[in-house]
Protein backbone atom coordinates (compact mmCIF):
# COMPACT_ATOMS: atom_id res chain seq x y z
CA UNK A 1 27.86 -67.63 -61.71
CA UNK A 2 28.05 -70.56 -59.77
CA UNK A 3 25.30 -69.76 -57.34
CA UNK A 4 22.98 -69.68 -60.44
CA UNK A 5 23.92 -72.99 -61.98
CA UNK A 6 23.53 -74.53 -58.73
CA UNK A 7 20.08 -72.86 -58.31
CA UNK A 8 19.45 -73.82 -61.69
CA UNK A 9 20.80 -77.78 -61.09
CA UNK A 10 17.86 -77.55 -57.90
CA UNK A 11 15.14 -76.60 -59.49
CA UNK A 12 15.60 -78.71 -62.32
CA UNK A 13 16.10 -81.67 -59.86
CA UNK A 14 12.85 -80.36 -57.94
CA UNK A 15 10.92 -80.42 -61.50
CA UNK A 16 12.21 -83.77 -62.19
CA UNK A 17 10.93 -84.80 -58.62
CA UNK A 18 6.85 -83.83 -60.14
CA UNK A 19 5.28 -86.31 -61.04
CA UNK A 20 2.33 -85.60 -64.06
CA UNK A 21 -1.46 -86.27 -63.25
CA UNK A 22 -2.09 -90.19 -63.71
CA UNK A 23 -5.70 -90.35 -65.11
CA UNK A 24 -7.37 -93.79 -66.74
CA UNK A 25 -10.59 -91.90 -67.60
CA UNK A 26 -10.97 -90.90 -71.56
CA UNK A 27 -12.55 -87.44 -71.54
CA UNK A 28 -16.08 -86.81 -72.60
CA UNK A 29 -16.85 -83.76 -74.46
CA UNK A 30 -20.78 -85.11 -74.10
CA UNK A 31 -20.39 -85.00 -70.19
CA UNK A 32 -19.07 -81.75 -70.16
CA UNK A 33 -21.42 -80.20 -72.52
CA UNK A 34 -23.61 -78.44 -70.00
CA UNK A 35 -20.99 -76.23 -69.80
CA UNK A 36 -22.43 -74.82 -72.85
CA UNK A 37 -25.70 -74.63 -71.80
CA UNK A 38 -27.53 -71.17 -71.01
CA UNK A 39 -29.00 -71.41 -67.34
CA UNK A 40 -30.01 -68.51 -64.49
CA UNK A 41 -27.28 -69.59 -62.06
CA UNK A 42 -24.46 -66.90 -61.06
CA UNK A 43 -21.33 -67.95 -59.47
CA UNK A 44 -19.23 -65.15 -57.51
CA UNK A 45 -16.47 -65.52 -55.82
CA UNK A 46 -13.12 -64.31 -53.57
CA UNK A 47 -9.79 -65.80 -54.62
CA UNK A 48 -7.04 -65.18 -52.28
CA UNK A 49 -4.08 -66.77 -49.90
CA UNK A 50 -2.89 -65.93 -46.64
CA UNK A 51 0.79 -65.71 -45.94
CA UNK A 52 2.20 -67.35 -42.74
CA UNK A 53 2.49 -64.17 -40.97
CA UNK A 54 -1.11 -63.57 -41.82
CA UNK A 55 -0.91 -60.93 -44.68
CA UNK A 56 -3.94 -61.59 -47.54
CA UNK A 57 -2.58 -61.82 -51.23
CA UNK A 58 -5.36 -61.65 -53.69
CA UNK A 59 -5.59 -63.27 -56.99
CA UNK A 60 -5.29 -60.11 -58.89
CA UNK A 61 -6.08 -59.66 -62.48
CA UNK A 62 -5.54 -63.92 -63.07
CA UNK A 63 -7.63 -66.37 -64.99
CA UNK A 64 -10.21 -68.17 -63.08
CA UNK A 65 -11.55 -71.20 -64.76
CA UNK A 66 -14.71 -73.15 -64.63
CA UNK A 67 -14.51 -76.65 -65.17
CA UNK A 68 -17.20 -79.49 -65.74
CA UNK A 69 -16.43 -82.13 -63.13
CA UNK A 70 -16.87 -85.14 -65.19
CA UNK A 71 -15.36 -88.29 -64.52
CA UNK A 72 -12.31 -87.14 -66.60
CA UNK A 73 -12.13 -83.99 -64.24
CA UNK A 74 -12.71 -85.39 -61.23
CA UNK A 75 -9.76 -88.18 -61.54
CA UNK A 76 -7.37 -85.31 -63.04
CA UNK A 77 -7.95 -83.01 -59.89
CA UNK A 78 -7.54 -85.76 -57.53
CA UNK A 79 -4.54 -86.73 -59.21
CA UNK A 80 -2.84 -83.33 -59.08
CA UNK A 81 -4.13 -82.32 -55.36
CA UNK A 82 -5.03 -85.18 -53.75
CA UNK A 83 -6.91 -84.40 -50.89
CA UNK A 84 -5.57 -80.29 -50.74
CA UNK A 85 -7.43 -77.47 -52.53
CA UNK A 86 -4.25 -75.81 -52.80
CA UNK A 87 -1.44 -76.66 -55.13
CA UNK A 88 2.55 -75.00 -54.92
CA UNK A 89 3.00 -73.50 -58.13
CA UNK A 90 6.38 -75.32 -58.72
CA UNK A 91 4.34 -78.88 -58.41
CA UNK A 92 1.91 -77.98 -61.04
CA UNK A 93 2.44 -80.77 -63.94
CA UNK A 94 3.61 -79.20 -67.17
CA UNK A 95 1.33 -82.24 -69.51
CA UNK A 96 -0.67 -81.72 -72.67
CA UNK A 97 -4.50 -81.95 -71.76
CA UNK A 98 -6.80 -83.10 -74.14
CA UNK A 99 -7.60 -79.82 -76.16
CA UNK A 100 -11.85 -80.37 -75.44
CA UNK A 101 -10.73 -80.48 -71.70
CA UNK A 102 -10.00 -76.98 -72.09
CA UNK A 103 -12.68 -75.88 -74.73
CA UNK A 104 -15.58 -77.14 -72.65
CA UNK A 105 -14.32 -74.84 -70.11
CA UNK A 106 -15.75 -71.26 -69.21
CA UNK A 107 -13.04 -68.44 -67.92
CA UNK A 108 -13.32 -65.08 -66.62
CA UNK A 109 -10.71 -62.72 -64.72
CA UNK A 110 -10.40 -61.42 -61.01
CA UNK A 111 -10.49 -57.90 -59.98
CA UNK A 112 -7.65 -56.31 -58.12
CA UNK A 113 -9.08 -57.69 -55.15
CA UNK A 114 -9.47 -61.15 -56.06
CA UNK A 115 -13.17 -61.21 -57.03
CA UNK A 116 -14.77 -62.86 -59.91
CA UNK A 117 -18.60 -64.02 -61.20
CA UNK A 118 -19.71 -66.03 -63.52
CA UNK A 119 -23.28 -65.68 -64.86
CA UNK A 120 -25.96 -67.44 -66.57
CA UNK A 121 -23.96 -70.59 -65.44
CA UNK A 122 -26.61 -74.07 -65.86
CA UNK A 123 -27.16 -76.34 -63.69
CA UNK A 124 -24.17 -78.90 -62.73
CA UNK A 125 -21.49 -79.30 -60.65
CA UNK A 126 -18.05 -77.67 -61.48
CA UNK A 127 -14.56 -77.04 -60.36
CA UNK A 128 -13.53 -73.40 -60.14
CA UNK A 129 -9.50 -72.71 -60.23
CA UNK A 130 -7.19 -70.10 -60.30
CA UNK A 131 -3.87 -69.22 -58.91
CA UNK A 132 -2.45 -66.77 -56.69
CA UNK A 133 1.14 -66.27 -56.90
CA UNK A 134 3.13 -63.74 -55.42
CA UNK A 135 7.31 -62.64 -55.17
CA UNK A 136 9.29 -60.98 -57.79
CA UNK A 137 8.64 -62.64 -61.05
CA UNK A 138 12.76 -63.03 -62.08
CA UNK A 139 13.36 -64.82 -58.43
CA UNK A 140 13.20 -68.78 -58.83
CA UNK A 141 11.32 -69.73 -55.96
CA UNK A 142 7.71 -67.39 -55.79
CA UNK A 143 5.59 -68.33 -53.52
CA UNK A 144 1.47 -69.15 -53.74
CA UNK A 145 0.05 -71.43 -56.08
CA UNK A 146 -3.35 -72.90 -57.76
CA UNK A 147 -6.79 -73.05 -55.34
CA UNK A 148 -10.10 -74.51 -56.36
CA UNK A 149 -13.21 -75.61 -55.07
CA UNK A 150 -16.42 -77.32 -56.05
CA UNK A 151 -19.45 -76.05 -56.22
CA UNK A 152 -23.11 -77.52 -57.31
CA UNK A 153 -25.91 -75.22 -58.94
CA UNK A 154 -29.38 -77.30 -58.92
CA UNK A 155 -31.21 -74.50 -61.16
CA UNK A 156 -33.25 -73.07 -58.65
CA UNK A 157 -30.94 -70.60 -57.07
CA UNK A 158 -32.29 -67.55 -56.07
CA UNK A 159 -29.21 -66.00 -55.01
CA UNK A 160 -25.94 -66.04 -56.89
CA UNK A 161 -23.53 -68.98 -55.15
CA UNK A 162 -20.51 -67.30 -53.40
CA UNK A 163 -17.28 -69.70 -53.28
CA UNK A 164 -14.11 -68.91 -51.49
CA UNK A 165 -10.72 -70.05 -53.24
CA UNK A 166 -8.28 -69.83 -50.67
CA UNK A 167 -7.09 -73.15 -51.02
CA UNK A 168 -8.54 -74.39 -47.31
């Protein structure tokens, strides 16, 4: 009993320790509208991690979002990163987002292996985010956390864009 209040006391002095995204910018629901608009682009992709002994986890069955990278977007995923493209699940920030953030966003879901698309994407440039996260969901500490990338479609793709969210 004690071991779990004390594992308990840590991780609610870890949580304490995260700090939430700082961002100045208001959003823009008119900057992110392209989001809505139909265009020929197609987006495919790979999420995945590599342990430290070198075993591949794939983002299996998990939400992968695409985000417009406004000005509001771009500050919040600086914020939260910095300069990684890979996040530890326990320093995600648990804040309220500004609920347009999240409707001007597309989403779709990753195979078993980790693979996603997105079609008839128009032209912009976007984040695309999802997490993999691995361990025994009851322990305390899993392992793995949020990836993303940026990618740019110009409209005159030929080929659908392949990004890699491994988190390097």
């Amino acid at each position: 009993m004690t071991r779990i209040a004390c594992v308990l006391g840590l991780a609610a002095l870890l949580g304490a320790c995260v700090q939430g995204p700082v961002t100045t910018s208001s959003f823009s629901a008119e900057e992110a509208a392209f989001i809505r608009k139909a265009g020929t682009g197609v987006i495919v992709g790979h999420a995945f991690r590599t342990r430290s002994k070198g075993q591949v986890v794939n983002a299996a069955g998990e939400v992968v979002r695409l985000i417009p990278a406004t000005a509001y977007a771009r500050e919040r995923f600086t914020s939260v990163f910095g300069r990684a493209k890979f996040l530890p699940h326990w320093r995600y920030p648990n804040e309220q987002v500004d609920p347009r953030y999240a409707e001007l966003t597309r989403t779709t879901k990753t195979t078993a292996r980790g693979q996603f698309s997105f079609d008839k994407v128009a032209p912009g440039t976007y984040f695309v985010s999802t997490q993999v996260i691995w361990g025994e969901e009851d322990q305390v500490f899993r392992e793995g956390g949020t990836v993303y990338d940026e990618v740019t479609l110009t409209g005159k793709e030929t080929e659908p864009v392949e990004v890699i969210l491994s988190g390097h």
